[in-house]
N, C-alpha and C. Protein backbone atom coordinates (compact mmCIF):
# COMPACT_ATOMS: atom_id res chain seq x y z
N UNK A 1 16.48 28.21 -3.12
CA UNK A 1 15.07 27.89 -3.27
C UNK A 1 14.93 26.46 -3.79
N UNK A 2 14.02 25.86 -2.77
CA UNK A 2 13.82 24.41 -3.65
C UNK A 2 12.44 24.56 -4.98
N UNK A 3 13.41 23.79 -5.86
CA UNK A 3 12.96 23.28 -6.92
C UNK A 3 11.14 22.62 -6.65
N UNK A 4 10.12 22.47 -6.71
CA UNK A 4 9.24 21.33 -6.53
C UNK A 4 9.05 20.37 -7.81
N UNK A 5 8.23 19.62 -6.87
CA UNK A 5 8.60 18.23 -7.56
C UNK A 5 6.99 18.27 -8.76
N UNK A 6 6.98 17.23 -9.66
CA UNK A 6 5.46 17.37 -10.47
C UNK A 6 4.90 16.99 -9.49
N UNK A 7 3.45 17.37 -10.09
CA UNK A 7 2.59 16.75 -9.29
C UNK A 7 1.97 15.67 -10.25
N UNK A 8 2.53 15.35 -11.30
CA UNK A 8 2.20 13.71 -11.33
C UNK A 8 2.81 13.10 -10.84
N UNK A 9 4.00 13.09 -10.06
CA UNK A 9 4.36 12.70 -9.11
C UNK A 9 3.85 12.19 -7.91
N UNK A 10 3.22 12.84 -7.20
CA UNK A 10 2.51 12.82 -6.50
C UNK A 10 1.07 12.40 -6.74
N UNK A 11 0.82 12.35 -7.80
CA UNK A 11 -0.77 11.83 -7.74
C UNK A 11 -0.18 10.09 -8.18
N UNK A 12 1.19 10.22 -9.24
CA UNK A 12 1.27 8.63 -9.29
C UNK A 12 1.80 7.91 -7.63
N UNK A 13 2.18 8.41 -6.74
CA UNK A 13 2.54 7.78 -5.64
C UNK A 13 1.43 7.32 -4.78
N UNK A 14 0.72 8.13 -4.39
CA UNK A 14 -0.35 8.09 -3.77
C UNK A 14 -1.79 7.44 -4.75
N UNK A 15 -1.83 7.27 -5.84
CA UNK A 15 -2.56 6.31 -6.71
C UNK A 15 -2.29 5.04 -5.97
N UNK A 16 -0.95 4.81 -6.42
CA UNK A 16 -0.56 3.57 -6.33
C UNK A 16 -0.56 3.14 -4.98
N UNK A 17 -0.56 3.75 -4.16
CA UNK A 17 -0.49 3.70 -2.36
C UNK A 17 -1.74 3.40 -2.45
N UNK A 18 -2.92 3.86 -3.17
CA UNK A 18 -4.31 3.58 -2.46
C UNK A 18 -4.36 2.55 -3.40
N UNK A 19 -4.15 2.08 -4.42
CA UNK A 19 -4.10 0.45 -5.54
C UNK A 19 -3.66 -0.35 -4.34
N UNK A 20 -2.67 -0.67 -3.93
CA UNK A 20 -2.03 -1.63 -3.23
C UNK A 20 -3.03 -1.38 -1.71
N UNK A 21 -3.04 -0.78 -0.75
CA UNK A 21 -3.79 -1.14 0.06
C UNK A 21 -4.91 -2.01 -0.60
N UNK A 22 -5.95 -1.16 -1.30
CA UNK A 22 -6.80 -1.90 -2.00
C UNK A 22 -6.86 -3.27 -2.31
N UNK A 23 -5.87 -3.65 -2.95
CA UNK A 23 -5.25 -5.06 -3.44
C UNK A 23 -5.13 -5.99 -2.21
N UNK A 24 -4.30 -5.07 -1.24
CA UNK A 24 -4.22 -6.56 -0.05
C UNK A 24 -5.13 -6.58 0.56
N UNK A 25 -6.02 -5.95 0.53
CA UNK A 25 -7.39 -5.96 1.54
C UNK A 25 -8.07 -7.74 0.50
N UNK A 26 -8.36 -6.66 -0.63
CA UNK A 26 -9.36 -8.10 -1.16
C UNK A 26 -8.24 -9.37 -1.69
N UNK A 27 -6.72 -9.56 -1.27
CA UNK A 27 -5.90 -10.78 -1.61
C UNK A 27 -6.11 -11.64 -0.14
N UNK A 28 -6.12 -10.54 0.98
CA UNK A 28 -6.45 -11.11 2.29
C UNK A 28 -8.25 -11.89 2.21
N UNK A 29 -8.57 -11.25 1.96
CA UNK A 29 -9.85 -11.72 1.73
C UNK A 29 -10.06 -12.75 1.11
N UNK A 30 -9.76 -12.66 -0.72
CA UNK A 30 -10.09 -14.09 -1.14
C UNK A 30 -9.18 -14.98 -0.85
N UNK A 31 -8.19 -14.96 -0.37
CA UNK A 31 -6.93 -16.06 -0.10
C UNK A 31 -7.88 -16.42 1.71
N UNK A 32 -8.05 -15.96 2.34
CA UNK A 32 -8.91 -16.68 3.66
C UNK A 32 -10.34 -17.31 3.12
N UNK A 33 -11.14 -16.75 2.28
CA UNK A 33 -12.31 -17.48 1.62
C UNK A 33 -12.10 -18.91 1.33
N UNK A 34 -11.09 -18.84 0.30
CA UNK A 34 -10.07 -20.13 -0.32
C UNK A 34 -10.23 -21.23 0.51
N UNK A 35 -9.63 -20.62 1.77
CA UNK A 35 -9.13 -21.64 3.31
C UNK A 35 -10.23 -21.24 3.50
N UNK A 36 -11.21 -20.73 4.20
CA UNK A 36 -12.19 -21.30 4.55
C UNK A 36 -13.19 -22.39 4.19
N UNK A 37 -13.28 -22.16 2.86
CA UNK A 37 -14.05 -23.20 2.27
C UNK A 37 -13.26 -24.47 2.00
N UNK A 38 -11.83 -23.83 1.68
CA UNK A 38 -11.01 -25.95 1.68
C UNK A 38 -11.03 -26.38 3.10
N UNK A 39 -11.51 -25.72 4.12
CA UNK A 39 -11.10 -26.62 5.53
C UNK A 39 -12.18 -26.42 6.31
N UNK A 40 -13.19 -25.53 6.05
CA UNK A 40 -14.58 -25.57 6.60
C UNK A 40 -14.74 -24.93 7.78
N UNK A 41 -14.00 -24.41 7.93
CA UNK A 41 -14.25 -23.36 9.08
C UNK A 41 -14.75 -22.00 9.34
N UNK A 42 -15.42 -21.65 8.26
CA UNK A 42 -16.42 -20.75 8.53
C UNK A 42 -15.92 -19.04 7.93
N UNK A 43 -16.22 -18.14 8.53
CA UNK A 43 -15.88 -16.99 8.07
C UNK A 43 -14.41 -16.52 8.55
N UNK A 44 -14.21 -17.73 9.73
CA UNK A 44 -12.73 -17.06 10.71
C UNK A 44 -11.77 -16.31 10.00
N UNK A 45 -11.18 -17.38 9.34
CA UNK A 45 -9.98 -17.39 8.29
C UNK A 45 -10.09 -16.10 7.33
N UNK A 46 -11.45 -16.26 6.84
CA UNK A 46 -11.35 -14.78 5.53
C UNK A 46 -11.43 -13.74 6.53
N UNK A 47 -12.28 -13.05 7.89
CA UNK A 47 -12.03 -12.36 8.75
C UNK A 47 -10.40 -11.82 8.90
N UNK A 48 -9.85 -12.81 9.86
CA UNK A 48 -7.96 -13.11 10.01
C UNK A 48 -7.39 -12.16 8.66
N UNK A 49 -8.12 -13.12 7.53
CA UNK A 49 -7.78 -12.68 5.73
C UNK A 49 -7.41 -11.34 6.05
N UNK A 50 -8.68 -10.74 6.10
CA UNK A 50 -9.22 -9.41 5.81
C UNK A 50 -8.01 -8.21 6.39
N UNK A 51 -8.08 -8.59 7.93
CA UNK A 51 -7.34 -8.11 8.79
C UNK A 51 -6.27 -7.96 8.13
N UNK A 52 -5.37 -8.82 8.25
CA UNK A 52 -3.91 -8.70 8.02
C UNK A 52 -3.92 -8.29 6.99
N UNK A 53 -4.58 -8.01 5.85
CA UNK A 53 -4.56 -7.57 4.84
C UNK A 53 -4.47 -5.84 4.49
N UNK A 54 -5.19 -5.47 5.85
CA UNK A 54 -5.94 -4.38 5.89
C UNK A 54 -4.18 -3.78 6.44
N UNK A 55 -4.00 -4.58 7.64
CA UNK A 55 -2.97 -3.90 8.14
C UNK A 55 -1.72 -3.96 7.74
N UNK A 56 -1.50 -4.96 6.78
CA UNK A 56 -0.07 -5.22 5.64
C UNK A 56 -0.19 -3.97 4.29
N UNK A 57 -1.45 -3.89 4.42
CA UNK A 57 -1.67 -2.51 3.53
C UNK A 57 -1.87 -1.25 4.10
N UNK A 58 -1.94 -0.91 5.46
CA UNK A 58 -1.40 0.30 5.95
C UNK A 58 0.05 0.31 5.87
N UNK A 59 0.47 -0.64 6.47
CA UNK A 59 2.22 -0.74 7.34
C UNK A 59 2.65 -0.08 5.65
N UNK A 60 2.50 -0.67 4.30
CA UNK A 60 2.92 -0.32 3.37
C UNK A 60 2.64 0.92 2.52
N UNK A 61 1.93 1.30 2.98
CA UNK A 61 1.46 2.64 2.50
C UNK A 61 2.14 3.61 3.63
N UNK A 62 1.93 3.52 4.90
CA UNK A 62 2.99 4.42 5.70
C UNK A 62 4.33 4.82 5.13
N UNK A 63 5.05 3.15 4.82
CA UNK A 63 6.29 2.89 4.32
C UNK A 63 6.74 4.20 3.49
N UNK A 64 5.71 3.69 2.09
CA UNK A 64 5.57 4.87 0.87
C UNK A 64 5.51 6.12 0.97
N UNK A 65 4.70 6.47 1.97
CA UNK A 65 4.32 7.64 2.18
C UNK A 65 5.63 8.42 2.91
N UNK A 66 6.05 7.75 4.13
CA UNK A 66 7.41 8.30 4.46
C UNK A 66 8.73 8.60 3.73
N UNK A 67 8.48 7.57 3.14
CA UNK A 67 9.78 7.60 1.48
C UNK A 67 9.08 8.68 0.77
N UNK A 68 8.25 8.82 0.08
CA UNK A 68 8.16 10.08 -0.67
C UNK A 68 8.17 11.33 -0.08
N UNK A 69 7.43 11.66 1.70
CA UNK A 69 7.79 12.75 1.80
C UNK A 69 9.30 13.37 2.29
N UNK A 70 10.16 12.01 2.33
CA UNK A 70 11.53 12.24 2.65
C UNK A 70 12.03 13.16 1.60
N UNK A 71 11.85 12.29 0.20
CA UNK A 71 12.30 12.69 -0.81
C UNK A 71 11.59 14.25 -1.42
N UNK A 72 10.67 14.28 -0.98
CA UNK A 72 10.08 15.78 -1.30
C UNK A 72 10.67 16.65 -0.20
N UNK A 73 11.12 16.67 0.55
CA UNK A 73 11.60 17.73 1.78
C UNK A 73 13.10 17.88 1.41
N UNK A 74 13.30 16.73 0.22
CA UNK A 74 15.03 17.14 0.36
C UNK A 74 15.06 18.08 -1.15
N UNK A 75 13.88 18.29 -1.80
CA UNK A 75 14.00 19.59 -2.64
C UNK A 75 14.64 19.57 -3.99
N UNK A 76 15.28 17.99 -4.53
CA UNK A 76 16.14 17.74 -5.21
C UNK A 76 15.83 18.25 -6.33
N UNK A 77 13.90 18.17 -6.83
CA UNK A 77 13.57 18.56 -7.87
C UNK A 77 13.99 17.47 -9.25
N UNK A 78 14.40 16.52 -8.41
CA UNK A 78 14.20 15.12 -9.53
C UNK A 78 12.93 14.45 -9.22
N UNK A 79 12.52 13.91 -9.86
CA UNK A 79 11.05 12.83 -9.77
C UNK A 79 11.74 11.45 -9.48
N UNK A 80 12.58 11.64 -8.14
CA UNK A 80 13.32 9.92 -7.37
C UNK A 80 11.99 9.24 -7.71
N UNK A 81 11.96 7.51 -7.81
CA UNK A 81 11.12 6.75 -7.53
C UNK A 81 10.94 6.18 -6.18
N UNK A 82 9.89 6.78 -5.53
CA UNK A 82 9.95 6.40 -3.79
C UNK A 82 9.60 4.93 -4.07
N UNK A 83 9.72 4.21 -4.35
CA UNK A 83 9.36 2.54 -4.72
C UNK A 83 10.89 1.83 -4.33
N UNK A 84 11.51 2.71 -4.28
CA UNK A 84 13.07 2.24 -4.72
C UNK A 84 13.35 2.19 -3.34
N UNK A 85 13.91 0.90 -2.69
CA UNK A 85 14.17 0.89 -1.42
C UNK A 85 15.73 0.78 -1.33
């Protein structure tokens, strides 16, 4: 029988999975604002920002998410740090 894992475990993984998307959304954002306004080109750049931000913060939350449910299916009943690559 597997062991399960806490579930602060799980609420700290997935916290932090939705912190960090969060984070690169608005780092994409004000880092294209930045450049927009030092070079005058309008909303493009914070748009671009936004984007890649949005999608550097899925790709990384997938990441996480696959690492922890690896580590939950293998039953170990330790609290591994899925952060740990």
């Amino acid at each position: 029988m597997k062991p399960e894992m806490s579930p602060y475990t799980a609420y700290a993984v997935y916290g932090a999975v939705g912190f960090q998307l969060a984070i690169s959304v608005v780092a994409g954002l004000v880092f294209g604002n930045y450049l927009d306004k030092r070079l005058g080109t309008g909303p493009w750049i914070a748009i671009t920002g936004l984007t890649l931000g949005f999608v550097g913060g899925l790709v990384n939350l997938i990441k996480i998410t696959k690492r922890y449910e690896k580590i939950k299916s293998k039953g170990t009943g330790t609290d591994e740090n899925p952060f740990k690559r």
